[in-house]
N, C-alpha and C. Protein backbone atom coordinates (compact mmCIF):
# COMPACT_ATOMS: atom_id res chain seq x y z
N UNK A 1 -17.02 -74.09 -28.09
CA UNK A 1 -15.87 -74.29 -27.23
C UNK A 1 -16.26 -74.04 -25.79
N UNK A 2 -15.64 -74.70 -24.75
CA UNK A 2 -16.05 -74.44 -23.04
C UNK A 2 -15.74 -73.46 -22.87
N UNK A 3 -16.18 -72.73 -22.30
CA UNK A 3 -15.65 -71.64 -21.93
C UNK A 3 -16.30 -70.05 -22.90
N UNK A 4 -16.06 -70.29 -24.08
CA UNK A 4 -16.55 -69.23 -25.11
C UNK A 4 -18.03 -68.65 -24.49
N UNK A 5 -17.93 -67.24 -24.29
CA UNK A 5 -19.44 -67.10 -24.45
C UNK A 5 -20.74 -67.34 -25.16
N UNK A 6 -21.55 -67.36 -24.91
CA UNK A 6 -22.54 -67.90 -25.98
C UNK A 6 -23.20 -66.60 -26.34
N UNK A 7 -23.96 -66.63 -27.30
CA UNK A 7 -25.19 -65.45 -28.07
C UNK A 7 -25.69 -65.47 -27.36
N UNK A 8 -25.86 -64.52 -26.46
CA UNK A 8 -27.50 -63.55 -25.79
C UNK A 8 -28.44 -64.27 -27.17
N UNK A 9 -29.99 -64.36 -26.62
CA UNK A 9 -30.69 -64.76 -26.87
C UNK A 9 -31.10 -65.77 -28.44
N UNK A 10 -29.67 -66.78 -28.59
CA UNK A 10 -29.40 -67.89 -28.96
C UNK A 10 -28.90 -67.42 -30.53
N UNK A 11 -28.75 -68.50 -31.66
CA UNK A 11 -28.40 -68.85 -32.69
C UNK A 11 -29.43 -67.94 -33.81
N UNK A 12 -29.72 -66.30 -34.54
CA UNK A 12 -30.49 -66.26 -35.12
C UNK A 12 -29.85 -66.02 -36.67
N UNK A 13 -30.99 -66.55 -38.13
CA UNK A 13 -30.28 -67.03 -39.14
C UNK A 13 -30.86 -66.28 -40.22
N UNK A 14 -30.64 -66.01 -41.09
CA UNK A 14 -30.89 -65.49 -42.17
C UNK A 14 -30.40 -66.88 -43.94
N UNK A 15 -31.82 -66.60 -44.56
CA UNK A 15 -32.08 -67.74 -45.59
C UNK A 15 -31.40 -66.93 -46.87
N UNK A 16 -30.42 -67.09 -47.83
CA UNK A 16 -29.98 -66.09 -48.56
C UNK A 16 -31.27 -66.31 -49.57
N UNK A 17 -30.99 -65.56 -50.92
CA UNK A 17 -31.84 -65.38 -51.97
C UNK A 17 -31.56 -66.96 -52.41
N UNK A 18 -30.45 -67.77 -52.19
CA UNK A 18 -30.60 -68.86 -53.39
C UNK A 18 -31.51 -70.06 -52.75
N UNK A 19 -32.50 -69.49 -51.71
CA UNK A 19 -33.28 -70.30 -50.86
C UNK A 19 -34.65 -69.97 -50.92
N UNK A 20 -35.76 -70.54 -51.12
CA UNK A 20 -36.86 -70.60 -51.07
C UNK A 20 -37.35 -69.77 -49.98
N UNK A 21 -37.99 -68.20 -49.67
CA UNK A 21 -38.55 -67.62 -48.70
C UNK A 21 -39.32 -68.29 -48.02
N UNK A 22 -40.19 -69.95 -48.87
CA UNK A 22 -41.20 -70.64 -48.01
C UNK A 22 -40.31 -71.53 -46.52
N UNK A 23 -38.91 -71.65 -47.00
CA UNK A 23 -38.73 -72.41 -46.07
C UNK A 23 -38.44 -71.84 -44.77
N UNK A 24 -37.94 -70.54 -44.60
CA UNK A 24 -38.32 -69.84 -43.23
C UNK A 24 -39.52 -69.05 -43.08
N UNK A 25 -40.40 -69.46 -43.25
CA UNK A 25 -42.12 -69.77 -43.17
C UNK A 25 -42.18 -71.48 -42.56
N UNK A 26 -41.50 -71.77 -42.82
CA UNK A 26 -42.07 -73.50 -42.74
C UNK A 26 -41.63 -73.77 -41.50
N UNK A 27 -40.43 -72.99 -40.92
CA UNK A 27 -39.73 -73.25 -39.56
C UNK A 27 -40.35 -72.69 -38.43
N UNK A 28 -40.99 -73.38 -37.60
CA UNK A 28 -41.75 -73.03 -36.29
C UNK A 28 -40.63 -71.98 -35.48
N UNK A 29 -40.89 -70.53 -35.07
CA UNK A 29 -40.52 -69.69 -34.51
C UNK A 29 -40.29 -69.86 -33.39
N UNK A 30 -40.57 -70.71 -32.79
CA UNK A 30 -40.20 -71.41 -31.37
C UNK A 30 -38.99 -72.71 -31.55
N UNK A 31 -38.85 -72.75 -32.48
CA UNK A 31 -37.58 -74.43 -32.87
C UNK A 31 -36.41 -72.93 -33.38
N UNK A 32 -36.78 -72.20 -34.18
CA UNK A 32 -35.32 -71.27 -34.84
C UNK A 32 -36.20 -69.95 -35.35
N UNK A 33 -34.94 -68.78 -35.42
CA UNK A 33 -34.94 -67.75 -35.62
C UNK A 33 -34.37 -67.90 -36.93
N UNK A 34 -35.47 -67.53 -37.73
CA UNK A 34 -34.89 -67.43 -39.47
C UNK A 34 -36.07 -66.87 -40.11
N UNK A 35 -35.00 -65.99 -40.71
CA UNK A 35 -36.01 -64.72 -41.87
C UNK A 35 -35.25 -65.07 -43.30
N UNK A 36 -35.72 -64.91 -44.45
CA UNK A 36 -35.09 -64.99 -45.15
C UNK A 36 -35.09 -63.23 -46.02
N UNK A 37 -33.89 -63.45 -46.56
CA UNK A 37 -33.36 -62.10 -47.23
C UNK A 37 -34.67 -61.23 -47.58
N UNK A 38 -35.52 -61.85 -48.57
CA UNK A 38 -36.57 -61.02 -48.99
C UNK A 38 -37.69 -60.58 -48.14
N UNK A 39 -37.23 -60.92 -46.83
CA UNK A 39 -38.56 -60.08 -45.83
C UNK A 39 -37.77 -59.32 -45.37
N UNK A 40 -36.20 -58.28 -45.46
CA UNK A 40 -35.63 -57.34 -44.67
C UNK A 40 -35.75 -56.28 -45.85
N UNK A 41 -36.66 -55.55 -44.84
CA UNK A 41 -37.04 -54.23 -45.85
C UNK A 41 -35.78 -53.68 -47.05
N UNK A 42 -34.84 -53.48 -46.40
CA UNK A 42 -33.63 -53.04 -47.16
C UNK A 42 -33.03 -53.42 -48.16
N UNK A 43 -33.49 -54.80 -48.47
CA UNK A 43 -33.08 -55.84 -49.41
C UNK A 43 -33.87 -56.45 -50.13
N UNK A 44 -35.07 -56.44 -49.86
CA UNK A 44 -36.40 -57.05 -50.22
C UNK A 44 -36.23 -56.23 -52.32
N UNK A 45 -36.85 -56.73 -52.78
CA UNK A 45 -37.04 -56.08 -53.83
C UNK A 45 -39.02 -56.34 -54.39
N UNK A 46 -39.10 -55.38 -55.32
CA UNK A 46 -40.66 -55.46 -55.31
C UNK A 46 -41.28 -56.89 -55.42
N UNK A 47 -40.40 -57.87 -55.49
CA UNK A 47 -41.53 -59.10 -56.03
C UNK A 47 -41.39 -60.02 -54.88
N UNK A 48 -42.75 -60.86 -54.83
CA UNK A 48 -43.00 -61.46 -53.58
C UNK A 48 -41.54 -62.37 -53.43
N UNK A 49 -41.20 -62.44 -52.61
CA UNK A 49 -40.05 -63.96 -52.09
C UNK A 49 -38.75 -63.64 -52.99
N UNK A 50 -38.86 -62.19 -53.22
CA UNK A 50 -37.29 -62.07 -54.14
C UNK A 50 -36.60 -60.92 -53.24
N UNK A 51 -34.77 -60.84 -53.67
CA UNK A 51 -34.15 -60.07 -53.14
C UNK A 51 -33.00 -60.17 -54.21
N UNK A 52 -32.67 -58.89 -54.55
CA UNK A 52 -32.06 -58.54 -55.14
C UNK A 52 -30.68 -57.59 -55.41
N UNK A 53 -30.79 -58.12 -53.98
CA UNK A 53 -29.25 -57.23 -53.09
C UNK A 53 -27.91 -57.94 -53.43
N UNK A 54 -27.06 -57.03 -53.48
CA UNK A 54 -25.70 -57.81 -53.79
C UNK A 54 -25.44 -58.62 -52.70
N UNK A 55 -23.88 -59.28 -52.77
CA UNK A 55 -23.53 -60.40 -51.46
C UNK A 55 -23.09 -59.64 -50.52
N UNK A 56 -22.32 -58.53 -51.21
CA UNK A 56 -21.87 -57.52 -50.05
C UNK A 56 -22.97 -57.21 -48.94
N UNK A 57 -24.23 -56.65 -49.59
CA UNK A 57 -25.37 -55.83 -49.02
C UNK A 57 -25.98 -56.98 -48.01
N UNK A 58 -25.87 -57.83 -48.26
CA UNK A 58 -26.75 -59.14 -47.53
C UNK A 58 -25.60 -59.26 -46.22
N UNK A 59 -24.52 -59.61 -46.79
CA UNK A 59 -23.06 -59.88 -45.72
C UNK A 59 -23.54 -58.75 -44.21
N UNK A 60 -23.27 -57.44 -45.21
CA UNK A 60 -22.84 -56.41 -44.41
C UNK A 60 -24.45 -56.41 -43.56
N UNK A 61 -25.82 -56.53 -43.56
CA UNK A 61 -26.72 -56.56 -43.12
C UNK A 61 -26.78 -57.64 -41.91
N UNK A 62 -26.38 -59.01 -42.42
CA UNK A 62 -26.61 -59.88 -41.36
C UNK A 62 -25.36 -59.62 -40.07
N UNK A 63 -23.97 -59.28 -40.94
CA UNK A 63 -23.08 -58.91 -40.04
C UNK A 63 -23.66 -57.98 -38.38
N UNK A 64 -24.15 -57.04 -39.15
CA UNK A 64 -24.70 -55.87 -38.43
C UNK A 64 -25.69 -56.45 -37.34
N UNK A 65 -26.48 -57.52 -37.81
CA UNK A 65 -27.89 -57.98 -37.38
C UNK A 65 -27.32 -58.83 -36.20
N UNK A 66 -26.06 -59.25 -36.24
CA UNK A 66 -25.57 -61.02 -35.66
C UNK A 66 -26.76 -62.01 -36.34
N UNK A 67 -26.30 -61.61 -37.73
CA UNK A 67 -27.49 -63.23 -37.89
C UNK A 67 -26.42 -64.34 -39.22
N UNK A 68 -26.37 -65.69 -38.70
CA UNK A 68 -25.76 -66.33 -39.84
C UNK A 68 -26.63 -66.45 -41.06
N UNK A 69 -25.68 -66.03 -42.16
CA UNK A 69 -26.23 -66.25 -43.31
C UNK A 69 -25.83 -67.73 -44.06
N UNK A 70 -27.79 -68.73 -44.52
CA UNK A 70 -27.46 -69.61 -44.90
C UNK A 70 -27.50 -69.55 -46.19
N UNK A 71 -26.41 -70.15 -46.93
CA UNK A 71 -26.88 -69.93 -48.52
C UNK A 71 -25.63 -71.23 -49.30
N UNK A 72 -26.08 -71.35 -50.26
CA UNK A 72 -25.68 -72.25 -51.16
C UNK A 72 -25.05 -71.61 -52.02
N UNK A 73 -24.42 -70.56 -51.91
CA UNK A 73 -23.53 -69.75 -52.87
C UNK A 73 -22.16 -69.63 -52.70
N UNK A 74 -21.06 -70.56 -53.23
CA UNK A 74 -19.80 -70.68 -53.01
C UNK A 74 -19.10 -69.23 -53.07
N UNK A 75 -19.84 -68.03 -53.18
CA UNK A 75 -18.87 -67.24 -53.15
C UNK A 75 -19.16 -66.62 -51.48
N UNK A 76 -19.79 -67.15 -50.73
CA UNK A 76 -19.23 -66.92 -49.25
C UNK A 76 -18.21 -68.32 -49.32
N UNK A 77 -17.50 -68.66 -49.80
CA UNK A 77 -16.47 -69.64 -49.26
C UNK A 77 -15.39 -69.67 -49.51
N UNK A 78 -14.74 -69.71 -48.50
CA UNK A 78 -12.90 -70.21 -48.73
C UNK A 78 -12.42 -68.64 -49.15
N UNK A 79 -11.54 -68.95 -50.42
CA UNK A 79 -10.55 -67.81 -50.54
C UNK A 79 -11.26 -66.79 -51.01
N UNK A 80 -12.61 -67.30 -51.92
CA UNK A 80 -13.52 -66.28 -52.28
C UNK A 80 -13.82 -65.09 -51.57
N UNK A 81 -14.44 -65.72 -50.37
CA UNK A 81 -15.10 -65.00 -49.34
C UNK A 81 -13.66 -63.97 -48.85
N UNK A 82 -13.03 -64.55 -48.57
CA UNK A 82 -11.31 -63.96 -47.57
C UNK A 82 -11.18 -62.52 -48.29
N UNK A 83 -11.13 -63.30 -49.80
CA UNK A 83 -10.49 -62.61 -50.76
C UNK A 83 -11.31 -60.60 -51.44
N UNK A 84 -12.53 -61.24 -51.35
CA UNK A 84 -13.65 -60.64 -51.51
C UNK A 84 -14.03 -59.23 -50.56
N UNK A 85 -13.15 -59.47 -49.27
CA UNK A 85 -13.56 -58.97 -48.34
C UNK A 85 -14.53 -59.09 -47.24
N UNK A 86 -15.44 -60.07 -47.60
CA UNK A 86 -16.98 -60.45 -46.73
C UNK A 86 -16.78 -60.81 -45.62
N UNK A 87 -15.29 -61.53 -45.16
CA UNK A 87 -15.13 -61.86 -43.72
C UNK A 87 -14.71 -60.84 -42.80
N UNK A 88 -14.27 -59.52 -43.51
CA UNK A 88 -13.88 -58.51 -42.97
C UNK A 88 -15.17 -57.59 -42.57
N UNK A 89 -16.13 -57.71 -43.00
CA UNK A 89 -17.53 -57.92 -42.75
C UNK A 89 -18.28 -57.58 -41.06
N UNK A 90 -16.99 -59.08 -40.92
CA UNK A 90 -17.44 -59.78 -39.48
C UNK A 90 -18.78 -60.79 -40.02
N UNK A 91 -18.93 -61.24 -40.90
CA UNK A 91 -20.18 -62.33 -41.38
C UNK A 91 -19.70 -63.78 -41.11
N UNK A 92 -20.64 -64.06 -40.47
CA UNK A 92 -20.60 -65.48 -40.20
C UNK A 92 -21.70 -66.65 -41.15
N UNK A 93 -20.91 -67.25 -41.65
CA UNK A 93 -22.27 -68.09 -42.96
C UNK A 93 -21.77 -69.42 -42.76
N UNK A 94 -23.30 -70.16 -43.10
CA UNK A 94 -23.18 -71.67 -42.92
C UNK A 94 -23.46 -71.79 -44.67
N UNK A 95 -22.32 -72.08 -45.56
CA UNK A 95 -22.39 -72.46 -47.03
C UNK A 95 -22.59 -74.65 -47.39
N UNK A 96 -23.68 -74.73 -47.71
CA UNK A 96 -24.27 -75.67 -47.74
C UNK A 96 -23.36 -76.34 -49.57
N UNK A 97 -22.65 -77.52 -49.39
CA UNK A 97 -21.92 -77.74 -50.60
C UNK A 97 -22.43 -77.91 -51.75
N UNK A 98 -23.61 -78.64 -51.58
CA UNK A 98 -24.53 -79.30 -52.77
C UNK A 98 -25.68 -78.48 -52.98
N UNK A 99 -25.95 -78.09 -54.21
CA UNK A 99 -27.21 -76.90 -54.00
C UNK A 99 -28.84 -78.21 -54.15
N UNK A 100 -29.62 -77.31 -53.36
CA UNK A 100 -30.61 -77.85 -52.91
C UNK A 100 -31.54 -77.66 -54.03
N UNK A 101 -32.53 -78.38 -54.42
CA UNK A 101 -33.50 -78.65 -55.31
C UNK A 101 -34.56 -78.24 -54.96
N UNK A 102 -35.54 -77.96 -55.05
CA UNK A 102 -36.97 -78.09 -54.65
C UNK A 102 -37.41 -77.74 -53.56
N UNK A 103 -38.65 -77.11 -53.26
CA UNK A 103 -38.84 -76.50 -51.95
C UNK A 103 -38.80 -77.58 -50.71
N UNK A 104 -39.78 -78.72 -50.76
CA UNK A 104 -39.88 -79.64 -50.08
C UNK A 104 -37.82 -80.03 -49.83
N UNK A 105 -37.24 -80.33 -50.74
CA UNK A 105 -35.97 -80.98 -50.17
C UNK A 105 -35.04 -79.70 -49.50
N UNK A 106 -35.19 -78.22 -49.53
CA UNK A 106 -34.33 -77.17 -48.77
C UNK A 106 -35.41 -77.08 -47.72
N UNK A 107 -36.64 -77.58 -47.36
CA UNK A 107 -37.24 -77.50 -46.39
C UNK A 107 -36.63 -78.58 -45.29
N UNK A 108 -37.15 -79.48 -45.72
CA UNK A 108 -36.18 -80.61 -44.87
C UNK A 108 -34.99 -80.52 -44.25
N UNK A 109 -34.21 -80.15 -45.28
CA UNK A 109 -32.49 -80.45 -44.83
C UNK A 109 -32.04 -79.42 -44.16
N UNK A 110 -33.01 -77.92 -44.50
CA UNK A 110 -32.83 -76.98 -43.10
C UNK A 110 -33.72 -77.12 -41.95
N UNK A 111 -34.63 -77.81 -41.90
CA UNK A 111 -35.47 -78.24 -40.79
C UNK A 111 -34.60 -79.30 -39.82
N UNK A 112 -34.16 -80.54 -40.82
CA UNK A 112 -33.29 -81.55 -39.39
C UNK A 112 -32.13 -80.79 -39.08
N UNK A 113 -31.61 -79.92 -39.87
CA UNK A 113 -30.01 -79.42 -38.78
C UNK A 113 -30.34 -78.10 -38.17
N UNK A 114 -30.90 -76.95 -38.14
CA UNK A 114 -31.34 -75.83 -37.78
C UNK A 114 -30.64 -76.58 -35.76
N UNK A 115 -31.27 -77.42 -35.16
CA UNK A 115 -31.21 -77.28 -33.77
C UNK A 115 -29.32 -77.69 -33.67
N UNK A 116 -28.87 -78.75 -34.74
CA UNK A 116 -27.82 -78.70 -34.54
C UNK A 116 -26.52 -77.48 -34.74
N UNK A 117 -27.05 -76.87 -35.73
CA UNK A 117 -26.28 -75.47 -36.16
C UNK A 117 -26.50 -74.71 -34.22
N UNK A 118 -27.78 -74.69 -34.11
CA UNK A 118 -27.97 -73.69 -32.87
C UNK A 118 -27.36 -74.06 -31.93
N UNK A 119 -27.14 -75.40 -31.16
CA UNK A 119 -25.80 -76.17 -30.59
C UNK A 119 -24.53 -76.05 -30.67
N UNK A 120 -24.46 -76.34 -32.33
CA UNK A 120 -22.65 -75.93 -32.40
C UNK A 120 -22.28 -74.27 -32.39
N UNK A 121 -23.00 -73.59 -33.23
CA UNK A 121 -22.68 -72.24 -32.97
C UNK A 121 -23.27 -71.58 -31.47
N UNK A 122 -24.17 -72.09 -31.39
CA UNK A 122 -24.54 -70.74 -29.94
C UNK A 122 -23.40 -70.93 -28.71
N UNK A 123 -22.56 -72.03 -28.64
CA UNK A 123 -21.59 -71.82 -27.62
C UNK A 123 -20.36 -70.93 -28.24
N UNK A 124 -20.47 -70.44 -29.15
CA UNK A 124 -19.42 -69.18 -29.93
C UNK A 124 -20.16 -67.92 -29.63
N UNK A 125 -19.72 -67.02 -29.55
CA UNK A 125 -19.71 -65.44 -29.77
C UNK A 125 -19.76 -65.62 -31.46
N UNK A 126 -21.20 -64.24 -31.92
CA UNK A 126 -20.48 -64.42 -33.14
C UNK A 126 -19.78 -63.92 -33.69
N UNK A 127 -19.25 -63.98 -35.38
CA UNK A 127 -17.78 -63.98 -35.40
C UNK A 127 -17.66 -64.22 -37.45
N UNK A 128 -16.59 -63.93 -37.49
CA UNK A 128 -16.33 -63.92 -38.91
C UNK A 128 -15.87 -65.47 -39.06
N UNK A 129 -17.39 -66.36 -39.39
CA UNK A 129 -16.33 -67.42 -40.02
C UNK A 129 -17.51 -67.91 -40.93
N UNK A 130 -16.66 -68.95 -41.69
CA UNK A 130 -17.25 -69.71 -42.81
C UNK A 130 -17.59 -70.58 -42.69
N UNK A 131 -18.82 -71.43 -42.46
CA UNK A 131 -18.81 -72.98 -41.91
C UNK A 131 -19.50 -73.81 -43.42
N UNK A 132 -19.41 -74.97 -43.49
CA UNK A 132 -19.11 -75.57 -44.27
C UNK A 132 -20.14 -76.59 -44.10
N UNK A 133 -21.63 -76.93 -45.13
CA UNK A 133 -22.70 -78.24 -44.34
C UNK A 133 -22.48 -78.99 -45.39
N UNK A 134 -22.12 -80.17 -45.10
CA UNK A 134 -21.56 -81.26 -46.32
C UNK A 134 -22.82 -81.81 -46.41
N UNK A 135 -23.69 -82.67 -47.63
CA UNK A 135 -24.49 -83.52 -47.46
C UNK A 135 -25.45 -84.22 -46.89
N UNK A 136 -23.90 -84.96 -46.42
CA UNK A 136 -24.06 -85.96 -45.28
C UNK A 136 -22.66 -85.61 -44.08
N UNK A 137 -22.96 -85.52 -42.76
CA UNK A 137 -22.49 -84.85 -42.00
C UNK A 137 -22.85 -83.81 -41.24
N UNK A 138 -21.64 -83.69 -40.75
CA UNK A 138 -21.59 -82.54 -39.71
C UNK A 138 -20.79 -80.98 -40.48
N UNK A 139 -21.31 -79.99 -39.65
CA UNK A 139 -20.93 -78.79 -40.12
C UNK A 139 -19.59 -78.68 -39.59
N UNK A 140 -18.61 -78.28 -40.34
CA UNK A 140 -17.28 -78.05 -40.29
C UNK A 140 -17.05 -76.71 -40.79
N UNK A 141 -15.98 -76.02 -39.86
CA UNK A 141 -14.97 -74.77 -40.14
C UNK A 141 -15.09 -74.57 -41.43
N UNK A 142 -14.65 -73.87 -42.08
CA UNK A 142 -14.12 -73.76 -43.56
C UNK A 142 -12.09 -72.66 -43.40
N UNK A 143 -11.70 -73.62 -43.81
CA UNK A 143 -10.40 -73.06 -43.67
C UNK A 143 -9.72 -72.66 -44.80
């Protein structure tokens, strides 16, 4: 929005567990800021590229961090999330509709939108909301 402040030092993201740890490895650190769950000490669990933290523990972490959490898990969404408590959080998550297959295809499809997410969100403060990545499209609210 015009006017809204933007994030001090831009858009940074967090990959949940239902995401391949290779694919924030695969994202050049100069294009986006993205760690995924199993490299934050607190959450990490003993095995390489796993995390084994509840949704709460992940929520309440990125909340804390200002980092959006991306994940393919409908229970950051809609009444779930409301209902659940996680927006009370203050967590902001981009919930992707269709779950992603294969490393190569969640590499991709977070590689072409990553600069657009950092566009639409970095002119927001962040903030408790739910955004919504259809397919095909653009990222939308979740209401």
């Amino acid at each position: 929005m015009p006017g809204s402040p933007s994030r001090p030092g831009g858009v940074r993201f967090c990959l949940d567990a239902n995401l391949s740890f290779r694919v924030a490895e695969a994202i050049d650190p100069n294009v986006a800021d993205v760690i995924h769950v199993s490299r934050i000490t607190a959450l990490a669990s003993a095995a390489r590229g796993r995390s084994d933290a509840s949704d709460e523990d992940v929520a309440r972490w990125c909340a804390t961090h200002e980092r959006v959490l991306v994940t393919c898990d409908d229970d950051f969404r809609g009444r779930t999330a409301r209902t659940s408590g996680l927006t009370e959080l203050g967590l902001e998550v981009i919930v992707f509709v269709a779950q992603m297959r294969g490393l190569r295809n969640q590499t991709d499809t977070i590689s072409r939108r990553v600069n657009a997410w950092q566009d639409q969100l970095g002119a927001l403060p962040y903030g408790p909301r739910a955004w919504v990545q259809y397919s095909r499209g653009r990222l939308r609210l979740d209401r």
